[in-house]
C-alpha atoms as a PDB file:
ATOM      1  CA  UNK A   1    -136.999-142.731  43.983  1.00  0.00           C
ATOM      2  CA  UNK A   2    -137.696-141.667  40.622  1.00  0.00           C
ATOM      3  CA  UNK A   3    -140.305-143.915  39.824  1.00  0.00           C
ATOM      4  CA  UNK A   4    -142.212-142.569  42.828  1.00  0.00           C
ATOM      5  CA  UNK A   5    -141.648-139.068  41.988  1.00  0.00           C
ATOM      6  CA  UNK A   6    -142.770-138.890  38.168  1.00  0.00           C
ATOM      7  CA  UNK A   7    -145.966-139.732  39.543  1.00  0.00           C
ATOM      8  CA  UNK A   8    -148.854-137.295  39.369  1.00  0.00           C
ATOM      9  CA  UNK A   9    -151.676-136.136  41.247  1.00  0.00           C
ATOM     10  CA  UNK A  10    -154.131-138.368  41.237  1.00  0.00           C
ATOM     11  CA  UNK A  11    -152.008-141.464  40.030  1.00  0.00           C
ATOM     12  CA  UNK A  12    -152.083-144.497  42.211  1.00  0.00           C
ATOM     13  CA  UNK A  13    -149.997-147.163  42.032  1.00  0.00           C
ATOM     14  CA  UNK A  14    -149.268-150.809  43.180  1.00  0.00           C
ATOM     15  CA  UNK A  15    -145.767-152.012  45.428  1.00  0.00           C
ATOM     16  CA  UNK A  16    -145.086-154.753  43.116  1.00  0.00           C
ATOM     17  CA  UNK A  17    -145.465-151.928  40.182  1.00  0.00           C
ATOM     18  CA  UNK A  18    -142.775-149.730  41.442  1.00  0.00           C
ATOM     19  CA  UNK A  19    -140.418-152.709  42.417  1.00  0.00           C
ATOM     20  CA  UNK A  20    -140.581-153.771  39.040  1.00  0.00           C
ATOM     21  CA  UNK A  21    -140.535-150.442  37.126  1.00  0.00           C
ATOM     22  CA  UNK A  22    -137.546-149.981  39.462  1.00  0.00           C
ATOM     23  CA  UNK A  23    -135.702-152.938  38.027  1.00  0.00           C
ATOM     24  CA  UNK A  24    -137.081-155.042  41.191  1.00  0.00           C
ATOM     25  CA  UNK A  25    -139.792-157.463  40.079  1.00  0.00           C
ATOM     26  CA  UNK A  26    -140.891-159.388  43.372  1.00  0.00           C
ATOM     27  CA  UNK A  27    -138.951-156.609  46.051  1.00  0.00           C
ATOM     28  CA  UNK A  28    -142.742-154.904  46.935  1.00  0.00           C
ATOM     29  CA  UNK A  29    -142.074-155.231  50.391  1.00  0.00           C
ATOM     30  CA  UNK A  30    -138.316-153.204  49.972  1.00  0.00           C
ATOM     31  CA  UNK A  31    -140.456-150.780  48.241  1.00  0.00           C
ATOM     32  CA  UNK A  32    -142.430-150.394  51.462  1.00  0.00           C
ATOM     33  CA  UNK A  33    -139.193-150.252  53.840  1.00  0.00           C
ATOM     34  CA  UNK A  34    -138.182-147.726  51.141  1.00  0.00           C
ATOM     35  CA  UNK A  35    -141.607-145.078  51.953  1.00  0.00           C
ATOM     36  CA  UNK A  36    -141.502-146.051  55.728  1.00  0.00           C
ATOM     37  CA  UNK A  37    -137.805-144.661  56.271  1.00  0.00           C
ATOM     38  CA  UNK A  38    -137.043-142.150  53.555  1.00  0.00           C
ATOM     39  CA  UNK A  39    -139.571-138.444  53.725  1.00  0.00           C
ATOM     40  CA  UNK A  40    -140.197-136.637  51.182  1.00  0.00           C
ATOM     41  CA  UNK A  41    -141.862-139.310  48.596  1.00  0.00           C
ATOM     42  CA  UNK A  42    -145.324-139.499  47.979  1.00  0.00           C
ATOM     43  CA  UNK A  43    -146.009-142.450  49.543  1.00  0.00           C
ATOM     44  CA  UNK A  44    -149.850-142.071  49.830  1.00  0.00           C
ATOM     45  CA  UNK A  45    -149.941-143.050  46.110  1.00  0.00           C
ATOM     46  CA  UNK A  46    -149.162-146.610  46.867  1.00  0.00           C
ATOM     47  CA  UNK A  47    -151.314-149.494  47.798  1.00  0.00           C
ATOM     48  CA  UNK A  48    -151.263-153.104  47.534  1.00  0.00           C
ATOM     49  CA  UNK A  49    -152.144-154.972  44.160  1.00  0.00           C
ATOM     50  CA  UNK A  50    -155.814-155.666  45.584  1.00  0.00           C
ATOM     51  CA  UNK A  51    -156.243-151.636  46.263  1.00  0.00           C
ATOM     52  CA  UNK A  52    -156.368-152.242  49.596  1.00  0.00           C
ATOM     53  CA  UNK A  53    -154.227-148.949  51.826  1.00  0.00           C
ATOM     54  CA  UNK A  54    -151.204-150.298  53.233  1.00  0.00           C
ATOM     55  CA  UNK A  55    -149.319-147.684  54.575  1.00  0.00           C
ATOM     56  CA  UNK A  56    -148.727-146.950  58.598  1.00  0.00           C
ATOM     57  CA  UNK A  57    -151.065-144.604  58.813  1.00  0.00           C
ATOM     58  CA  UNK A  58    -154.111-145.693  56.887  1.00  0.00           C
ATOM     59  CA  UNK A  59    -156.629-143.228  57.674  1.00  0.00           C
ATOM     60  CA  UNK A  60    -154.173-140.268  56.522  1.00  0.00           C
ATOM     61  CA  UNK A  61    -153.415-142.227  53.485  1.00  0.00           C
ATOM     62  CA  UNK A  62    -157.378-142.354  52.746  1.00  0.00           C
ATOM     63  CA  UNK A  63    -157.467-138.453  53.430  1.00  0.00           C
ATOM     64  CA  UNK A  64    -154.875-137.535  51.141  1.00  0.00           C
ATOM     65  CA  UNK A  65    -155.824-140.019  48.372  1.00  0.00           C
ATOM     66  CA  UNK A  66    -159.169-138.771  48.398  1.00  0.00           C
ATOM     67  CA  UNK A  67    -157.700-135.202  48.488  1.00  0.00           C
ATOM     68  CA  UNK A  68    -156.466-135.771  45.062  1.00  0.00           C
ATOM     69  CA  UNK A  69    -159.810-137.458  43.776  1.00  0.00           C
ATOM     70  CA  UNK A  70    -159.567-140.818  44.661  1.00  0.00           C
ATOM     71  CA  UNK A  71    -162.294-142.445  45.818  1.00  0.00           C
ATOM     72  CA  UNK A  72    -161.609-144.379  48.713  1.00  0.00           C
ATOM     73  CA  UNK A  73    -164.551-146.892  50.407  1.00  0.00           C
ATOM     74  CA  UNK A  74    -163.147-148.189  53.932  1.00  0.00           C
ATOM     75  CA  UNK A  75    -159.539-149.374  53.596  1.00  0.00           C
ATOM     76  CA  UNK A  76    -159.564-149.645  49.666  1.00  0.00           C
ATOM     77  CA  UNK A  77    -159.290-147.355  46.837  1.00  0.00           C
ATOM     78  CA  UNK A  78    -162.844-147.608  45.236  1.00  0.00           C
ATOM     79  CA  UNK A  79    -162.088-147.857  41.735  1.00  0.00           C
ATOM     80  CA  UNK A  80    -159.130-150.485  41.521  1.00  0.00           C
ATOM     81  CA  UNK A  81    -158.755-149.624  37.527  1.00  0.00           C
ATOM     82  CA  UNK A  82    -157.371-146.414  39.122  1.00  0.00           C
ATOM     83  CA  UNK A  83    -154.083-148.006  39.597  1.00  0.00           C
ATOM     84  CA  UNK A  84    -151.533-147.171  36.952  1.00  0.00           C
ATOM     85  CA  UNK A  85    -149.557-149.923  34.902  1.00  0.00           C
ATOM     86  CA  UNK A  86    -145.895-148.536  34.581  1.00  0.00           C
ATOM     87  CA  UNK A  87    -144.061-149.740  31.627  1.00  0.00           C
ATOM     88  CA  UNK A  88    -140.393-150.917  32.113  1.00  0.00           C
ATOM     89  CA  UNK A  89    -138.000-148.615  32.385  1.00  0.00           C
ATOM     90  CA  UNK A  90    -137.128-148.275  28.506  1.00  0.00           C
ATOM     91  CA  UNK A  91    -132.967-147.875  29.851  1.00  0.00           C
ATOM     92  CA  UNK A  92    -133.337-150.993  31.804  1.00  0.00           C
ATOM     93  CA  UNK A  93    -131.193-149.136  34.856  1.00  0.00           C
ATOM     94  CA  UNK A  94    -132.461-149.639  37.467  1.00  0.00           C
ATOM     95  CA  UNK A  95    -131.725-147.049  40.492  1.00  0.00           C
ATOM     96  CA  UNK A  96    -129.120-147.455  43.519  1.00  0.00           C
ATOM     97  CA  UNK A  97    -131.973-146.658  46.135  1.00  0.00           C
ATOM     98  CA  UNK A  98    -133.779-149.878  46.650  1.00  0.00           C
ATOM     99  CA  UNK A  99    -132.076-152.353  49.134  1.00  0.00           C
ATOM    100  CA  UNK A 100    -129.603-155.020  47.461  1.00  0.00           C
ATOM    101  CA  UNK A 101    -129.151-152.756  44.626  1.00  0.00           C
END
């Protein structure tokens, strides 16, 4: 996914943000199904709209986050101003890789 991919080290970002960036406003949890079945993405990056880790494995999430210089404090990215607005995708296309698309 594109949207997950143009992201940089460091960058954190919400579900909701890459459904809608996607084209997807609302579809967080496809985004989720999305990281759980497909390798490869950088899937550590993204956390729920409240900062809190949401991925399978959280404790790997939290190792790799902070890896990259994100403070994480329990479950939670420290510093929720650390995740990224995306703006809409300027083409208004959005990709063929998120379910129903």
């Amino acid at each position: 996914m594109a949207v997950l991919c143009a992201l940089g080290r460091g960058e954190v970002v919400s579900y909701g943000e890459v459904a809608a960036r996607a084209g997807y406003p609302g579809a967080a949890r496809a985004v989720g199904n999305l990281l759980a079945r497909r390798g490869g993405l950088p899937w550590w990056r993204v956390v729920r709209s409240d900062g809190r880790l949401a991925a399978g494995d959280v404790r790997r999430q939290a190792e790799l986050l902070r890896a990259e210089g994100i403070p994480v404090r329990g479950a939670r990215i420290a510093d929720r101003a650390r995740l990224r607005r995306l703006a809409p995708d300027p083409a208004g296309v959005p990709p063929a890789d998120l379910p129903g698309s």
